[in-house]
C-alpha atoms as a PDB file:
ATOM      1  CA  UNK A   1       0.000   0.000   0.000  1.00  0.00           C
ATOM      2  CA  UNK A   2       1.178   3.380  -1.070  1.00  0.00           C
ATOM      3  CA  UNK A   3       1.494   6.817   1.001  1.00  0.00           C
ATOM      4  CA  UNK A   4      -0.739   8.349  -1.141  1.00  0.00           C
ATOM      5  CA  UNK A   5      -3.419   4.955  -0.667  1.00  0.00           C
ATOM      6  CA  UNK A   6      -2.505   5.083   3.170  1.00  0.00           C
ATOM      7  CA  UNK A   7      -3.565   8.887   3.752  1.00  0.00           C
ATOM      8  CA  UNK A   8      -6.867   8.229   1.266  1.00  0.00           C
ATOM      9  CA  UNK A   9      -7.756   5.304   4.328  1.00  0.00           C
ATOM     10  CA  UNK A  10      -7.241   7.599   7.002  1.00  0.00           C
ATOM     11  CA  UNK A  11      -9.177  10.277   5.252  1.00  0.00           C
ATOM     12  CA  UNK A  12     -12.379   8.269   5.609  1.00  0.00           C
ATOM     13  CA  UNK A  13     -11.862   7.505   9.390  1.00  0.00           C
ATOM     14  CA  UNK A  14     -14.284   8.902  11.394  1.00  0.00           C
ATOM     15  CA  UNK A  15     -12.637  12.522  12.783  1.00  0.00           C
ATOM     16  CA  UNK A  16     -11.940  10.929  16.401  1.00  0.00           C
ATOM     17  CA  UNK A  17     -10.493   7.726  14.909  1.00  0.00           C
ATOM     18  CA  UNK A  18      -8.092  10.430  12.256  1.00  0.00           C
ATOM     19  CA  UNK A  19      -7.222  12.346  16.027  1.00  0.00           C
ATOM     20  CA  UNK A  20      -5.534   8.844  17.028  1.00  0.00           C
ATOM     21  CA  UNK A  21      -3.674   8.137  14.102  1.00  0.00           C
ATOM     22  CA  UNK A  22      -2.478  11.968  13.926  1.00  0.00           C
ATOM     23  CA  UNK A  23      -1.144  11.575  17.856  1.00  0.00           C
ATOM     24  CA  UNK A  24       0.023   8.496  16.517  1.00  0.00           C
ATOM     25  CA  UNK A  25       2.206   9.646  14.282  1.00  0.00           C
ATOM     26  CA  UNK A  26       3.386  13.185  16.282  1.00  0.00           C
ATOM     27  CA  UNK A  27       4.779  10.500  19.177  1.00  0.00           C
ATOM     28  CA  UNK A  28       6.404   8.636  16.402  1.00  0.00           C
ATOM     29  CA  UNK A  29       8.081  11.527  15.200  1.00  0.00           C
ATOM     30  CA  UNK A  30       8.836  13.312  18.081  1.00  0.00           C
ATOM     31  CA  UNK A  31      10.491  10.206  19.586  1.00  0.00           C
ATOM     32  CA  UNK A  32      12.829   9.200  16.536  1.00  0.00           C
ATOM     33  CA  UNK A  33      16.151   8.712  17.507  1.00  0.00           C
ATOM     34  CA  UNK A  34      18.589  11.703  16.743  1.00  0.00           C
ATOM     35  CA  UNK A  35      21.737  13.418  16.989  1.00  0.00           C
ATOM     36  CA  UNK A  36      20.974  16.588  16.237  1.00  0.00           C
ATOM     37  CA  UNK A  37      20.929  18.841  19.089  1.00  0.00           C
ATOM     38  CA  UNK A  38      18.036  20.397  20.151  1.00  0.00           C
ATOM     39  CA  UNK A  39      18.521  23.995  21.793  1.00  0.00           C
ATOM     40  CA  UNK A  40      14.979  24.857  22.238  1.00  0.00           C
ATOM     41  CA  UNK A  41      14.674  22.087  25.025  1.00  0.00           C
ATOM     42  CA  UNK A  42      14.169  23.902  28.425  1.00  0.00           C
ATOM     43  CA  UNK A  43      13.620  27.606  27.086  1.00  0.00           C
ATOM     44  CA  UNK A  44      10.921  29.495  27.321  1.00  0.00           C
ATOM     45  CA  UNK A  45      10.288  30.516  23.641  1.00  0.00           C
ATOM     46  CA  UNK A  46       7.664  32.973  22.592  1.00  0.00           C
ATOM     47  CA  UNK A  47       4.516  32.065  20.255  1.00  0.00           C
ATOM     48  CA  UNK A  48       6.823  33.072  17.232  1.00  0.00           C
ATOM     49  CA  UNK A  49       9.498  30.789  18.202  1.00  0.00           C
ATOM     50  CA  UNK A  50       7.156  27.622  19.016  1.00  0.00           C
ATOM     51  CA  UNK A  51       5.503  27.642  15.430  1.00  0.00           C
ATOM     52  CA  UNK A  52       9.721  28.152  13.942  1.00  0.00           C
ATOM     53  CA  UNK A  53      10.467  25.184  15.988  1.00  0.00           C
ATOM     54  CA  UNK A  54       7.042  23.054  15.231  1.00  0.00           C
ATOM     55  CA  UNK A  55       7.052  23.655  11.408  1.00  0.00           C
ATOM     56  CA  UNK A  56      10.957  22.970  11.529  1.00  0.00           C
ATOM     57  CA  UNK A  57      11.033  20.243  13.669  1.00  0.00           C
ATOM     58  CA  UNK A  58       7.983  18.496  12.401  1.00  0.00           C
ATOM     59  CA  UNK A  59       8.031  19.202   8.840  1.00  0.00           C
ATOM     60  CA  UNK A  60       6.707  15.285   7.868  1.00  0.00           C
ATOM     61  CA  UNK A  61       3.835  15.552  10.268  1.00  0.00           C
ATOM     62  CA  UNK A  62       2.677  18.830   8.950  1.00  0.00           C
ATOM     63  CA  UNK A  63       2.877  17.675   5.206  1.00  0.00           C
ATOM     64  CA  UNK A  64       0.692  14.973   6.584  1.00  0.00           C
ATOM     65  CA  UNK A  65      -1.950  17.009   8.282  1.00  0.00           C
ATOM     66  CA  UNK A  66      -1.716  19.559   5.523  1.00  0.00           C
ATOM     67  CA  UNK A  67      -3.392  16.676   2.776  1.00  0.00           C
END
């Protein structure tokens, strides 16, 4: 099964069902393995700063959500 067949399937869930795959996938991403530091951890970062670090940091999970 493709991406593109995938995200048609979830499209059809019912909107609480689509919330769970969606958290789903943020924990996967947001628990991957990596080296790359991350020196937003433990600052207080304005509103600005959040959405630089969200649509940086989870670039995948946005494209998702964005279809």
């Amino acid at each position: 099964m493709s991406a593109t067949e995938v995200i048609e399937e979830i499209n059809k869930l019912p909107v609480r069902d689509q919330k769970e795959v969606f958290a789903f996938l943020a924990r996967k991403i947001l628990t991957q393995d990596s080296n790359e530091p991350k020196p937003w951890l433990g600052k207080k970062l304005s509103f600005e700063e959040a959405c630089d670090v969200v649509f940086r940091q989870n670039r995948e999970l946005l494209n998702l959500l964005a279809k």
